[in-house]
PDB file of N, CA and C in Angstrom:
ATOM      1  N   UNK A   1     -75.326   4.932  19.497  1.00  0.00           N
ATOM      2  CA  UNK A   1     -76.134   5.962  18.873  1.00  0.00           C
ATOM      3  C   UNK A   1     -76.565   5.511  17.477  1.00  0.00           C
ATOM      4  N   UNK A   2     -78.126   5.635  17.334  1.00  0.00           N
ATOM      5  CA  UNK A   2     -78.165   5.461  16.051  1.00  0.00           C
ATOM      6  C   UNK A   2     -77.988   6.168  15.011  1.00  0.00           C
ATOM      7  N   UNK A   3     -77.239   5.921  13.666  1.00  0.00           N
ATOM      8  CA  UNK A   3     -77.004   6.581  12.416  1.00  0.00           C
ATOM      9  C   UNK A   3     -77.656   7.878  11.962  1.00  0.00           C
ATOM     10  N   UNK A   4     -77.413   8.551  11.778  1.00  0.00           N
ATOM     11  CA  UNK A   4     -78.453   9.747  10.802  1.00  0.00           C
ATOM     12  C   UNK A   4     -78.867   8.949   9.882  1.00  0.00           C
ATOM     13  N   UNK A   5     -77.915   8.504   8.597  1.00  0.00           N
ATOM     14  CA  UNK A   5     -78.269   7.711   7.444  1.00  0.00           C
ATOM     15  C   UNK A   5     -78.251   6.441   7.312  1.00  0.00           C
ATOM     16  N   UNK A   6     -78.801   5.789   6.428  1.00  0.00           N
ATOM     17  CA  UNK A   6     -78.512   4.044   6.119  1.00  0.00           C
ATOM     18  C   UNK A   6     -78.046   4.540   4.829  1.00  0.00           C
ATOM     19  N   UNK A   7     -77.781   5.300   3.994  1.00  0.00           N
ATOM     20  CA  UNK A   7     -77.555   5.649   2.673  1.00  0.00           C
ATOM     21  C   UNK A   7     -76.311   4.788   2.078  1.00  0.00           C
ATOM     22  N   UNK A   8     -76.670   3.902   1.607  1.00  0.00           N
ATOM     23  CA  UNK A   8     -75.162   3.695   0.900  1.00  0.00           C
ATOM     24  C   UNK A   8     -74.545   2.390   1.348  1.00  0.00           C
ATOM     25  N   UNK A   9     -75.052   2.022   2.599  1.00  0.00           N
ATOM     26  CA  UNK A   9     -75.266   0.727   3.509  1.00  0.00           C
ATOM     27  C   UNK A   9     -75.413  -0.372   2.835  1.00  0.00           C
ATOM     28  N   UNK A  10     -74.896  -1.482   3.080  1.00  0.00           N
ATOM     29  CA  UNK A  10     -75.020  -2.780   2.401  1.00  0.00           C
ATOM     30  C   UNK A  10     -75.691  -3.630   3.939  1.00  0.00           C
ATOM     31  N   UNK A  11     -76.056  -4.652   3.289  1.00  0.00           N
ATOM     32  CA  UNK A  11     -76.861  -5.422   4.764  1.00  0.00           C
ATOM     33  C   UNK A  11     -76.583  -6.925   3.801  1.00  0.00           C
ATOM     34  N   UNK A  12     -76.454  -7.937   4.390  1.00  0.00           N
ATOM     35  CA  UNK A  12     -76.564  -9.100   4.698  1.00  0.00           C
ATOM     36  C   UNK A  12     -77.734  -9.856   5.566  1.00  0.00           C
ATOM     37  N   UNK A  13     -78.382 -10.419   4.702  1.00  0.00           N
ATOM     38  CA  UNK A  13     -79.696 -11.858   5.966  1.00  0.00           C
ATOM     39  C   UNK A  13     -78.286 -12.370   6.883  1.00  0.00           C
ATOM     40  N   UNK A  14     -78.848 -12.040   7.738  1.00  0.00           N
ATOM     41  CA  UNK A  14     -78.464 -13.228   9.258  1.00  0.00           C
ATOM     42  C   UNK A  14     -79.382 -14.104   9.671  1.00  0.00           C
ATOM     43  N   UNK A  15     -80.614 -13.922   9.834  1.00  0.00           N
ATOM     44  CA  UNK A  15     -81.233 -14.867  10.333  1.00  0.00           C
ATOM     45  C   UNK A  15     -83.153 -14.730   9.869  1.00  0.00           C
ATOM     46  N   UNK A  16     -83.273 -15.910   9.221  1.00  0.00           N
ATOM     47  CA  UNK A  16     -84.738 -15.163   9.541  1.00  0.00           C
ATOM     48  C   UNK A  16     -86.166 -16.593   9.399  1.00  0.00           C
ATOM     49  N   UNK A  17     -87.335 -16.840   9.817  1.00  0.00           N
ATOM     50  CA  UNK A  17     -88.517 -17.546   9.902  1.00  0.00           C
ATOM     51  C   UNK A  17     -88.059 -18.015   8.912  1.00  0.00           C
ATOM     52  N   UNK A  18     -89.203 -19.471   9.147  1.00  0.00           N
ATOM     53  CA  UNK A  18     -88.848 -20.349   8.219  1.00  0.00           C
ATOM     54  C   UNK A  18     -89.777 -20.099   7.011  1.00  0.00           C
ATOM     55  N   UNK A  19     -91.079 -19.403   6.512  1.00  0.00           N
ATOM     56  CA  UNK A  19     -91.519 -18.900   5.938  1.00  0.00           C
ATOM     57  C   UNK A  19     -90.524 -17.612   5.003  1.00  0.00           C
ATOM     58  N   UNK A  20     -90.043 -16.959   5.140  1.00  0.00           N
ATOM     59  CA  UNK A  20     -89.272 -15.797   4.693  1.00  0.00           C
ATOM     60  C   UNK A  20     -88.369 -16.199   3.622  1.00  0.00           C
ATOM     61  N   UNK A  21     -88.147 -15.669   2.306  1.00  0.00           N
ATOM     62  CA  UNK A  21     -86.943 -16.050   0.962  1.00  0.00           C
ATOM     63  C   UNK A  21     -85.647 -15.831   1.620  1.00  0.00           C
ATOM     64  N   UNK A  22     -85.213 -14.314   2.089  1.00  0.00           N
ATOM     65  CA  UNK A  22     -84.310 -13.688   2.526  1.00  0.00           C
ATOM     66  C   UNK A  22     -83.513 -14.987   3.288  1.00  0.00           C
ATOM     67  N   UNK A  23     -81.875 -15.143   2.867  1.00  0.00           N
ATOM     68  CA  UNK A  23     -80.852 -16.052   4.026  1.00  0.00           C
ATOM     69  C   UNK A  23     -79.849 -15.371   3.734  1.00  0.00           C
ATOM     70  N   UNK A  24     -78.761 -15.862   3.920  1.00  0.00           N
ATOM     71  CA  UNK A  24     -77.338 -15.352   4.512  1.00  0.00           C
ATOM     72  C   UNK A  24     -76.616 -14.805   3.116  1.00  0.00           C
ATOM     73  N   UNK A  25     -77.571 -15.361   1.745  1.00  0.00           N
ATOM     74  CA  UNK A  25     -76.413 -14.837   0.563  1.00  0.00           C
ATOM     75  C   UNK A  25     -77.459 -13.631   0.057  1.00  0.00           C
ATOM     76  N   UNK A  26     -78.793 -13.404   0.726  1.00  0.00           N
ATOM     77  CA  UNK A  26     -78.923 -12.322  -0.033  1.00  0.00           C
ATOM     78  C   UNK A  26     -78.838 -10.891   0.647  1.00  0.00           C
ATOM     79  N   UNK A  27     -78.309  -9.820  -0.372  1.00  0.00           N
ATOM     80  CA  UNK A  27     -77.657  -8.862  -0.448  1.00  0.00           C
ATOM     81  C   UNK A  27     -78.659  -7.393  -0.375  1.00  0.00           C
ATOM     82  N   UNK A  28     -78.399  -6.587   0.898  1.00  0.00           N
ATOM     83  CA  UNK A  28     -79.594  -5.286   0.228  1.00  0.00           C
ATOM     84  C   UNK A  28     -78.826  -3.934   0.210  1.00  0.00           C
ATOM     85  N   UNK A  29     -79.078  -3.036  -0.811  1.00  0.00           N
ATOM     86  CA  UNK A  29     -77.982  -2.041  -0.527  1.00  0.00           C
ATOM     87  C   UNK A  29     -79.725  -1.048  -0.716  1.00  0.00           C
ATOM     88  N   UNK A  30     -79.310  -0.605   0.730  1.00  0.00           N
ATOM     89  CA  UNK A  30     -79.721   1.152   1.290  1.00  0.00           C
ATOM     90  C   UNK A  30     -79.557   2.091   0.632  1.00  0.00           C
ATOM     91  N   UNK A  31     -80.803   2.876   0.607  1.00  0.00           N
ATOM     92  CA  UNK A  31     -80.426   4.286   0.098  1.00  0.00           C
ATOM     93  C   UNK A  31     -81.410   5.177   1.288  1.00  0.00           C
ATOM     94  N   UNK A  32     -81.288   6.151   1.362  1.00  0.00           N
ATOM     95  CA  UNK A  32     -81.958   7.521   2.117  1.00  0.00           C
ATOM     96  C   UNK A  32     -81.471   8.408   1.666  1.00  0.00           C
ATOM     97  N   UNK A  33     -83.103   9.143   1.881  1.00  0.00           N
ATOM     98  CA  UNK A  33     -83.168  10.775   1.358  1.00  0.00           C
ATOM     99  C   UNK A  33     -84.333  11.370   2.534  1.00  0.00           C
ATOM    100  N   UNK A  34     -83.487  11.750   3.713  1.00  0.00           N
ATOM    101  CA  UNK A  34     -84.242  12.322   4.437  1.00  0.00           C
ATOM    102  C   UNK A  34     -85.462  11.283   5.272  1.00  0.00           C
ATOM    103  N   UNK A  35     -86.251  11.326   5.158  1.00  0.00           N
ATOM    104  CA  UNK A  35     -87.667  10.272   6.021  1.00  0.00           C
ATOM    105  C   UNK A  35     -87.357   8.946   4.506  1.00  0.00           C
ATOM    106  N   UNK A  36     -87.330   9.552   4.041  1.00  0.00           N
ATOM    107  CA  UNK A  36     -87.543   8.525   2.310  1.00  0.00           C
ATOM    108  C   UNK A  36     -86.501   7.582   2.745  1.00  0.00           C
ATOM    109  N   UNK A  37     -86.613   5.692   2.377  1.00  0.00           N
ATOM    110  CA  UNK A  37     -85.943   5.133   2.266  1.00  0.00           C
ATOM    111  C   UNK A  37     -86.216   3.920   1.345  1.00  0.00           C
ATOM    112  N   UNK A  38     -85.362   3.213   0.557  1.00  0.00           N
ATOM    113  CA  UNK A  38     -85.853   2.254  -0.352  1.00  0.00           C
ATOM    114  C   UNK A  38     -84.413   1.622  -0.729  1.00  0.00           C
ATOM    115  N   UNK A  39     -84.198   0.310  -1.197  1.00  0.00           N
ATOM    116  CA  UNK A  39     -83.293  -0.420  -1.698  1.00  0.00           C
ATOM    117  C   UNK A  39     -83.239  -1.699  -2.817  1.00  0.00           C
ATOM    118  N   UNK A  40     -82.652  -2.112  -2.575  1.00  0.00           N
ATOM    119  CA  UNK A  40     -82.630  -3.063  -4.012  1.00  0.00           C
ATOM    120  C   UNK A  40     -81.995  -4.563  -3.342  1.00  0.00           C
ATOM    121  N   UNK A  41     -82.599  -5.715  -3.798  1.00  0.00           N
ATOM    122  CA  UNK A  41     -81.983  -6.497  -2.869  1.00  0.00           C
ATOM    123  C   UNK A  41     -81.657  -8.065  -3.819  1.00  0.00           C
ATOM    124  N   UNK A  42     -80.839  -8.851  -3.930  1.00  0.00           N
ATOM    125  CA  UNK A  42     -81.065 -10.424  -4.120  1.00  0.00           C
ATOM    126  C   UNK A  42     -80.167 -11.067  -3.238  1.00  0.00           C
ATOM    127  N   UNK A  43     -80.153 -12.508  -4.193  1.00  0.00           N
ATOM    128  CA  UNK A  43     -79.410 -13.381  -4.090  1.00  0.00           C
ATOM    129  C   UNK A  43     -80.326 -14.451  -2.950  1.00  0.00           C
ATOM    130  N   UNK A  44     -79.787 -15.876  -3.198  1.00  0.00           N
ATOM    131  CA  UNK A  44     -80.579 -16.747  -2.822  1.00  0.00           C
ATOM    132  C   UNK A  44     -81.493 -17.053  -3.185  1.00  0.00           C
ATOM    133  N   UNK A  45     -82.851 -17.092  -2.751  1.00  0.00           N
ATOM    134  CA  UNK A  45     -84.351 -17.311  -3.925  1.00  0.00           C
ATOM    135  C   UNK A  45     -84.342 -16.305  -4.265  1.00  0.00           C
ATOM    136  N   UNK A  46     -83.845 -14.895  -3.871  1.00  0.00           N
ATOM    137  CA  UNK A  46     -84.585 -13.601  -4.284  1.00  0.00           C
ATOM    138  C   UNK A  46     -83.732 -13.603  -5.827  1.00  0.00           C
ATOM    139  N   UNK A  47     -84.329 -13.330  -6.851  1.00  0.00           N
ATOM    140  CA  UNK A  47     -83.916 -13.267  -8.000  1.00  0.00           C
ATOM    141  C   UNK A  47     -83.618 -11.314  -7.987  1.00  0.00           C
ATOM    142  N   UNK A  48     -84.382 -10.605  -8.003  1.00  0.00           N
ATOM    143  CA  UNK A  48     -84.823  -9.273  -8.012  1.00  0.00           C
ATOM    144  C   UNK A  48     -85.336  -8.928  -6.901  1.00  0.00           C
ATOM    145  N   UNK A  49     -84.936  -7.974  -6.250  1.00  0.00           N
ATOM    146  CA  UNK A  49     -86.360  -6.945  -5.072  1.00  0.00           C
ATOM    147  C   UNK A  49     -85.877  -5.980  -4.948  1.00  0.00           C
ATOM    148  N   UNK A  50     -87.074  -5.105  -4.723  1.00  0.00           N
ATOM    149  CA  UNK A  50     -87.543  -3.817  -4.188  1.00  0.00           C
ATOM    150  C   UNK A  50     -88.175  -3.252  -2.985  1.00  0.00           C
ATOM    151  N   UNK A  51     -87.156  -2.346  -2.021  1.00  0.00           N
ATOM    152  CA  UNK A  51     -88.089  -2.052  -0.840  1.00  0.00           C
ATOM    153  C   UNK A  51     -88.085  -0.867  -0.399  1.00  0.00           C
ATOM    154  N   UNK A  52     -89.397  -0.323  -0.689  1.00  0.00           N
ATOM    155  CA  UNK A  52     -89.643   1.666  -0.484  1.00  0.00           C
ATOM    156  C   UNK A  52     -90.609   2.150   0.983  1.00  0.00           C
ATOM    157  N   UNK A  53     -89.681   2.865   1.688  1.00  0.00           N
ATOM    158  CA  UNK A  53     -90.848   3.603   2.818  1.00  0.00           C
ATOM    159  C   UNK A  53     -90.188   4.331   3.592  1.00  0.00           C
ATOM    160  N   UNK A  54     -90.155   4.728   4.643  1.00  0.00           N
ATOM    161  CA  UNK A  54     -90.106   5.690   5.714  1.00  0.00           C
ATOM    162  C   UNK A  54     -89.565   5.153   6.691  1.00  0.00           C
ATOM    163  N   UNK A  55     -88.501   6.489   7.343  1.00  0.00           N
ATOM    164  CA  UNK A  55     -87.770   6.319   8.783  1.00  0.00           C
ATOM    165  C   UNK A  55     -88.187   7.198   9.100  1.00  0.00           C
ATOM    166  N   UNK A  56     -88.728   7.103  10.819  1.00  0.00           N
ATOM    167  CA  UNK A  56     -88.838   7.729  11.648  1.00  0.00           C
ATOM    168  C   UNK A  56     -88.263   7.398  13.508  1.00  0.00           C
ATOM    169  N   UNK A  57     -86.967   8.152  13.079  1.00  0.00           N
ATOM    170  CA  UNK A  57     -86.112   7.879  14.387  1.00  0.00           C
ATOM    171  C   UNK A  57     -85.329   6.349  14.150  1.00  0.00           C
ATOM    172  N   UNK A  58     -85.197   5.445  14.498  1.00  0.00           N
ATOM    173  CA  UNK A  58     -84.669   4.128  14.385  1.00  0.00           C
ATOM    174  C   UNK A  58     -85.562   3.074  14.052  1.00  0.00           C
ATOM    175  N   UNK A  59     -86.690   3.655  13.416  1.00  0.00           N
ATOM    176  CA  UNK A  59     -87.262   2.662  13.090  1.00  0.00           C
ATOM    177  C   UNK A  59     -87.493   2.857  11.433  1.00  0.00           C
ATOM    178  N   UNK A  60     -87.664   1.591  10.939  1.00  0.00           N
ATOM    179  CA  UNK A  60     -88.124   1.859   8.841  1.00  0.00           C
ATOM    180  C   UNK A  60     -89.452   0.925   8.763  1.00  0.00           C
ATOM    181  N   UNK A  61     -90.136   1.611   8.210  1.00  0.00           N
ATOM    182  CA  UNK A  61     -91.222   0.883   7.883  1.00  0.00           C
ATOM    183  C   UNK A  61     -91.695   1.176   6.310  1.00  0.00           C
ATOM    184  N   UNK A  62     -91.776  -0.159   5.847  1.00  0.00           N
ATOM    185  CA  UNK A  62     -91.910  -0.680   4.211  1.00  0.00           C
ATOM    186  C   UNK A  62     -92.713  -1.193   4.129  1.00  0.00           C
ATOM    187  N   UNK A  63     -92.974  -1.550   1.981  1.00  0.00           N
ATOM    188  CA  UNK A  63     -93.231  -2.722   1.163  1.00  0.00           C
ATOM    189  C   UNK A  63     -92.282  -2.785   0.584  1.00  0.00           C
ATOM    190  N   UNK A  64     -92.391  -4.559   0.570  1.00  0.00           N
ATOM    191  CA  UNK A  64     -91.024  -5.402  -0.041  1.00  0.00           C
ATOM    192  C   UNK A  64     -91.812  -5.758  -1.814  1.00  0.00           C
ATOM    193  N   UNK A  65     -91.277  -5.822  -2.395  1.00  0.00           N
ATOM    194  CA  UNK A  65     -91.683  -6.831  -4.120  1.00  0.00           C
ATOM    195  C   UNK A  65     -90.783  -7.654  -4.347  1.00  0.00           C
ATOM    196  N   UNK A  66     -90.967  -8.998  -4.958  1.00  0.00           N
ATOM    197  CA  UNK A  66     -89.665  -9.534  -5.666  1.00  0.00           C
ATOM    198  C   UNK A  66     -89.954 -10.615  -6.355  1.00  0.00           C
ATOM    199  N   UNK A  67     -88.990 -10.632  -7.053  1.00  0.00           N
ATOM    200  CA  UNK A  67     -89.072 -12.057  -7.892  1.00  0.00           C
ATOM    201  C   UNK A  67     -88.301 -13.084  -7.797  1.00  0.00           C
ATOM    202  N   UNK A  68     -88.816 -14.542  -7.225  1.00  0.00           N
ATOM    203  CA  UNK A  68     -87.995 -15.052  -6.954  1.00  0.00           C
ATOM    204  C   UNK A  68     -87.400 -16.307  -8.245  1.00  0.00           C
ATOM    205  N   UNK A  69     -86.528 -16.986  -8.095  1.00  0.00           N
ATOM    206  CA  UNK A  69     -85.698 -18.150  -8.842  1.00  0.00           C
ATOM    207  C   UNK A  69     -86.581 -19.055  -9.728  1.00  0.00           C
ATOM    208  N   UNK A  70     -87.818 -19.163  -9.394  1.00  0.00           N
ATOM    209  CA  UNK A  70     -88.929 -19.583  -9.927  1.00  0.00           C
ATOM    210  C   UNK A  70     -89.934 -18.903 -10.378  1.00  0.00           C
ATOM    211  N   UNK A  71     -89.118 -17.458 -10.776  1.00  0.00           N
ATOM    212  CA  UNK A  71     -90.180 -16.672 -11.335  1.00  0.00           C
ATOM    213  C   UNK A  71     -91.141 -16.069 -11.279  1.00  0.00           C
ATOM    214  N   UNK A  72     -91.490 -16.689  -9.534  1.00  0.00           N
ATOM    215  CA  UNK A  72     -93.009 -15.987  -8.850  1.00  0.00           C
ATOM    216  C   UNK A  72     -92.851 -14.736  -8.404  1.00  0.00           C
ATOM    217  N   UNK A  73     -93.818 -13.797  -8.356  1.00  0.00           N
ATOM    218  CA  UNK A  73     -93.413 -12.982  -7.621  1.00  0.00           C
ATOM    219  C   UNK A  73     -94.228 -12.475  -6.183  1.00  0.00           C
ATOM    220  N   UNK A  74     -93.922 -11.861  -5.461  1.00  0.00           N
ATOM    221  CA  UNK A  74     -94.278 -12.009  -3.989  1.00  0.00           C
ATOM    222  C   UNK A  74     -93.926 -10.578  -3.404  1.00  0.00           C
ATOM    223  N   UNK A  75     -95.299 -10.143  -2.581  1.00  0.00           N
ATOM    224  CA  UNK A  75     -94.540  -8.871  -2.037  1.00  0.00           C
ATOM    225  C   UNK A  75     -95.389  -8.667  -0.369  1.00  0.00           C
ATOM    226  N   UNK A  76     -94.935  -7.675   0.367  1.00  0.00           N
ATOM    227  CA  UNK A  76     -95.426  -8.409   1.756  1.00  0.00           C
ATOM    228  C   UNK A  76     -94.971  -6.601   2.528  1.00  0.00           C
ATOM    229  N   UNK A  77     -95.005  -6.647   3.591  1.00  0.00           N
ATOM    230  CA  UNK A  77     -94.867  -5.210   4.416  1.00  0.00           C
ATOM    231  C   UNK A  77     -93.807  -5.990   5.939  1.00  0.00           C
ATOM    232  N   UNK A  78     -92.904  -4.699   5.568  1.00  0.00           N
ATOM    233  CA  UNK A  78     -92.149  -4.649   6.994  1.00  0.00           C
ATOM    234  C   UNK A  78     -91.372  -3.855   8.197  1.00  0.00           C
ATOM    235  N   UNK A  79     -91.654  -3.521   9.134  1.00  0.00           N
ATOM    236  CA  UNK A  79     -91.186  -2.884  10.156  1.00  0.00           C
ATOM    237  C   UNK A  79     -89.624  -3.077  10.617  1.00  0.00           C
ATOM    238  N   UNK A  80     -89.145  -2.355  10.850  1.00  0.00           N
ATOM    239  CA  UNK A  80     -87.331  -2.660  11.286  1.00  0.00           C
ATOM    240  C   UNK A  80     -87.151  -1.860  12.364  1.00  0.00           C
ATOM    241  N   UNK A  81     -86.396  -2.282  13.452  1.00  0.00           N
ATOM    242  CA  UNK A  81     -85.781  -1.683  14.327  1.00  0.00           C
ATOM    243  C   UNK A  81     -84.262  -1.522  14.158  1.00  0.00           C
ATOM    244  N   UNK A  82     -83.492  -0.327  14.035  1.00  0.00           N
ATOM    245  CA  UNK A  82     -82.133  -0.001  13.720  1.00  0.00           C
ATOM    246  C   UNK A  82     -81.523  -0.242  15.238  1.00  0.00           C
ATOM    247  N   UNK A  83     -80.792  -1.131  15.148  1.00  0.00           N
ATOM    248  CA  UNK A  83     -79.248  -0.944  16.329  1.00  0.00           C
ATOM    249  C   UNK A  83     -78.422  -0.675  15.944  1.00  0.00           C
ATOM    250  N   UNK A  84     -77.130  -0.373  16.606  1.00  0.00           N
ATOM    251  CA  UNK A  84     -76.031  -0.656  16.197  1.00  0.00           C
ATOM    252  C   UNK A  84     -75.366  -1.601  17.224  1.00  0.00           C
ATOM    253  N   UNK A  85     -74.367  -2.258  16.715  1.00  0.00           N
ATOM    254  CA  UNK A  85     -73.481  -3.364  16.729  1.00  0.00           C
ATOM    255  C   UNK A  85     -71.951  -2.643  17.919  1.00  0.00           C
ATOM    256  N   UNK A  86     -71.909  -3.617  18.842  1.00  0.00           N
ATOM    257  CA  UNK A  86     -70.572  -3.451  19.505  1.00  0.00           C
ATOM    258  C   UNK A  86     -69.284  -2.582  18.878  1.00  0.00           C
ATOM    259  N   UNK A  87     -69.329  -3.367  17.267  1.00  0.00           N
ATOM    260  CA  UNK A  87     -68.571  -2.873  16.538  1.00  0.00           C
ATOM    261  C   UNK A  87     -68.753  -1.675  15.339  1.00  0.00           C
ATOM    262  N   UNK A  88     -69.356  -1.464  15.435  1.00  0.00           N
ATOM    263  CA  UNK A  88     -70.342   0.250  14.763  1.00  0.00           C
ATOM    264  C   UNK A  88     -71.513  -0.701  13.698  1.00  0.00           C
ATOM    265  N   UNK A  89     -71.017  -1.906  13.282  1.00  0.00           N
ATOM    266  CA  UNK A  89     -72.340  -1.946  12.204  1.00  0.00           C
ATOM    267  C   UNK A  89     -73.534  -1.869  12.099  1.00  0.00           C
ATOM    268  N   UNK A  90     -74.343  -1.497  11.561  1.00  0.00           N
ATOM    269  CA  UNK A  90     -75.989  -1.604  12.130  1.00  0.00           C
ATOM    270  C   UNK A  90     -76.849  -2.575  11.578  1.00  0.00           C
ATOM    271  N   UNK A  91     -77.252  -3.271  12.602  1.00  0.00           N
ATOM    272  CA  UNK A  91     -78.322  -4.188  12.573  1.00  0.00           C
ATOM    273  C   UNK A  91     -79.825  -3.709  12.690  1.00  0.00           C
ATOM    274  N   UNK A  92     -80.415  -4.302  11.381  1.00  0.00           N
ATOM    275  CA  UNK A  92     -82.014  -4.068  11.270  1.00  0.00           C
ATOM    276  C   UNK A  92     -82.950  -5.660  11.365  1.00  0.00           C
ATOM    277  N   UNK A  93     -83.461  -5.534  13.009  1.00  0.00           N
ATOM    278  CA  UNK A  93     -84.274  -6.332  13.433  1.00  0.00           C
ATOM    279  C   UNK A  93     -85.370  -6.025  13.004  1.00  0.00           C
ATOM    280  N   UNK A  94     -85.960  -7.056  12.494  1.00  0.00           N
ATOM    281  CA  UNK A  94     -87.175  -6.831  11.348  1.00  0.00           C
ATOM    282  C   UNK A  94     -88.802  -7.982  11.737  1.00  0.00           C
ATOM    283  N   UNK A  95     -89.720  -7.377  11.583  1.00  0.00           N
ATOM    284  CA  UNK A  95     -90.453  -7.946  11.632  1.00  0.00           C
ATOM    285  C   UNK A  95     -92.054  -7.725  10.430  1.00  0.00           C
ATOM    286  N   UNK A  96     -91.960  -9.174   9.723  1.00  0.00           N
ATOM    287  CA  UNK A  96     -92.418  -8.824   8.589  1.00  0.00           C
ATOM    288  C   UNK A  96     -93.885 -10.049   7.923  1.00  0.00           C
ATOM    289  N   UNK A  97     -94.565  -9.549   7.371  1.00  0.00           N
ATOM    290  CA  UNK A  97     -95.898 -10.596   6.819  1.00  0.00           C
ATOM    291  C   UNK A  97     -95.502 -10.119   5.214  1.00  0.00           C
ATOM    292  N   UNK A  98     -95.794 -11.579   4.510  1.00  0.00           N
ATOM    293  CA  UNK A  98     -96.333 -11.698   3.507  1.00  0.00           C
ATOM    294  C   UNK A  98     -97.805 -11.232   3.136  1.00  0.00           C
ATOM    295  N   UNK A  99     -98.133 -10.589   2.142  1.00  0.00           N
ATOM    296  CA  UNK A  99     -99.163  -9.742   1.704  1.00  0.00           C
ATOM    297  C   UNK A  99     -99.744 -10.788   0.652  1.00  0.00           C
ATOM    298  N   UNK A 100     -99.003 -11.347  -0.076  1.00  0.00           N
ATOM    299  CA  UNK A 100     -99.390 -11.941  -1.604  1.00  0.00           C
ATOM    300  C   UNK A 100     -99.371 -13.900  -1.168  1.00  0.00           C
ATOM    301  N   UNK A 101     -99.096 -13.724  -0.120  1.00  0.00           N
ATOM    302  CA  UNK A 101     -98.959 -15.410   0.159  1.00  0.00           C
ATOM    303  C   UNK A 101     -99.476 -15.363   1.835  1.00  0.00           C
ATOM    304  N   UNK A 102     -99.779 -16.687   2.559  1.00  0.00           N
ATOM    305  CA  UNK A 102     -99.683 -16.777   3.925  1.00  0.00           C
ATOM    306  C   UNK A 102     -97.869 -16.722   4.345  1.00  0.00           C
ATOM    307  N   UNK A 103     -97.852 -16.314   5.753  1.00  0.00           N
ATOM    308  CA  UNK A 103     -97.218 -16.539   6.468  1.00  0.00           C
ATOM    309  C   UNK A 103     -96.272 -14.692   6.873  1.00  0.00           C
ATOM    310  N   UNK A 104     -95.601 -14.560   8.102  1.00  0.00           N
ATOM    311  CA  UNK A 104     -94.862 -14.111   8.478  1.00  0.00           C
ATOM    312  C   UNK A 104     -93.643 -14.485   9.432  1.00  0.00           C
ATOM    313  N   UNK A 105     -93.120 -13.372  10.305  1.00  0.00           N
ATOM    314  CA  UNK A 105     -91.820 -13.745  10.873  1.00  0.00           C
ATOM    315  C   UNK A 105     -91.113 -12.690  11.364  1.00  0.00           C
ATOM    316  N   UNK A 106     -89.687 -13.114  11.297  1.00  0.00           N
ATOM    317  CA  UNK A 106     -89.009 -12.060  12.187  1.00  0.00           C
ATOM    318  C   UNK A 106     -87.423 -12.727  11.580  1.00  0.00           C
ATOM    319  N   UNK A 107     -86.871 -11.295  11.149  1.00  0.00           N
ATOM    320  CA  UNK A 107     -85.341 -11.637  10.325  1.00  0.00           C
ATOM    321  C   UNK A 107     -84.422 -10.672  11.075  1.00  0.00           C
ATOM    322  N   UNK A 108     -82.755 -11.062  10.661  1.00  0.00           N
ATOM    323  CA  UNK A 108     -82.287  -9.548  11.291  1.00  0.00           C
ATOM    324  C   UNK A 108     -81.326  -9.683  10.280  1.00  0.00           C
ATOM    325  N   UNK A 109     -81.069  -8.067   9.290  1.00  0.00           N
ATOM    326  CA  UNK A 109     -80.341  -8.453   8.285  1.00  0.00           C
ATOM    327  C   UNK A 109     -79.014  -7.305   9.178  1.00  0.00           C
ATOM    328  N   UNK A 110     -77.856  -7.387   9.256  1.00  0.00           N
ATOM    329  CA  UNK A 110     -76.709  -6.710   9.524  1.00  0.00           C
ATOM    330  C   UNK A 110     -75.781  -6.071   8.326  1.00  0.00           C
ATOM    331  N   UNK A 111     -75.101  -4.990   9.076  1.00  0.00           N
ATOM    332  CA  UNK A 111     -74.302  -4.038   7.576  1.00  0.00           C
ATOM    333  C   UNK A 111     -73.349  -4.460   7.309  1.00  0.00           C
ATOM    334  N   UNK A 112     -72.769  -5.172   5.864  1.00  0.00           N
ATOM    335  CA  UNK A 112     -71.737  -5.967   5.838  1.00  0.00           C
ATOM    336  C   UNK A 112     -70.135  -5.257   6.272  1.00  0.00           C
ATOM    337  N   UNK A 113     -69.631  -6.748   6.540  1.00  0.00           N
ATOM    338  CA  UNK A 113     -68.513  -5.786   7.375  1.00  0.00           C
ATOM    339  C   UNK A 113     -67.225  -5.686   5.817  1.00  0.00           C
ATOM    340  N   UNK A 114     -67.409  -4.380   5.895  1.00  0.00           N
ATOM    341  CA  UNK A 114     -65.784  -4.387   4.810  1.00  0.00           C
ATOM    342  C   UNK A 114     -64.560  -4.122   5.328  1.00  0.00           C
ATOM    343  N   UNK A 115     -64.425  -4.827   6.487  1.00  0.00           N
ATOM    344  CA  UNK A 115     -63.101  -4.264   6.932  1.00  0.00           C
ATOM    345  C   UNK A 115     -61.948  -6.094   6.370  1.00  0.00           C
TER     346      UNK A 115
END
């Protein structure tokens, strides 16, 4: 079953195109307020980011901003599909284009495990 909330949620990159900043050390922590959703994200190239938009049912759809290690900054739009995990965590399969540069892809970031 999927979540009511992502509120409060931490996520981890698992996997994503070879175009995409996002890898395994950077970090996004969730927030929700109802349809409203947005978070805050680094680590790895991502120096800084920002990502604000809407859930409807198991799906989130955004814009990303950020600044990366070199100072550039870059922002792009992305769609997510919410699962959950064997083990309750939820995975957001993502599929996403750069807006400010060429290229897109497909990432899946998962909810870190604190156990």
């Amino acid at each position: 079953m999927v979540p009511a909330s992502i509120d409060g949620k931490v996520f981890v990159g698992v996997s994503n195109s070879g175009a995409g900043d996002v890898d395994a050390s950077t970090r996004f922590t969730y927030h929700q307020d109802g349809r409203s959703v947005w978070a805050e994200y680094s680590g790895g190239l991502v120096e800084r980011g920002h990502l604000v938009g809407s859930r409807d049912g198991d799906e989130l759809a955004f814009r990303y901003v950020h600044l990366d290690t070199e100072g550039r900054t870059a922002n792009g739009r992305c769609t997510s599909r919410i699962t959950v995990l064997v083990d309750g965590r939820i995975r957001l399969e993502e599929d996403w284009a750069w807006e400010s540069r060429e290229g897109s892809g497909r990432s899946v970031v998962e909810e870190l495990d604190v156990t």
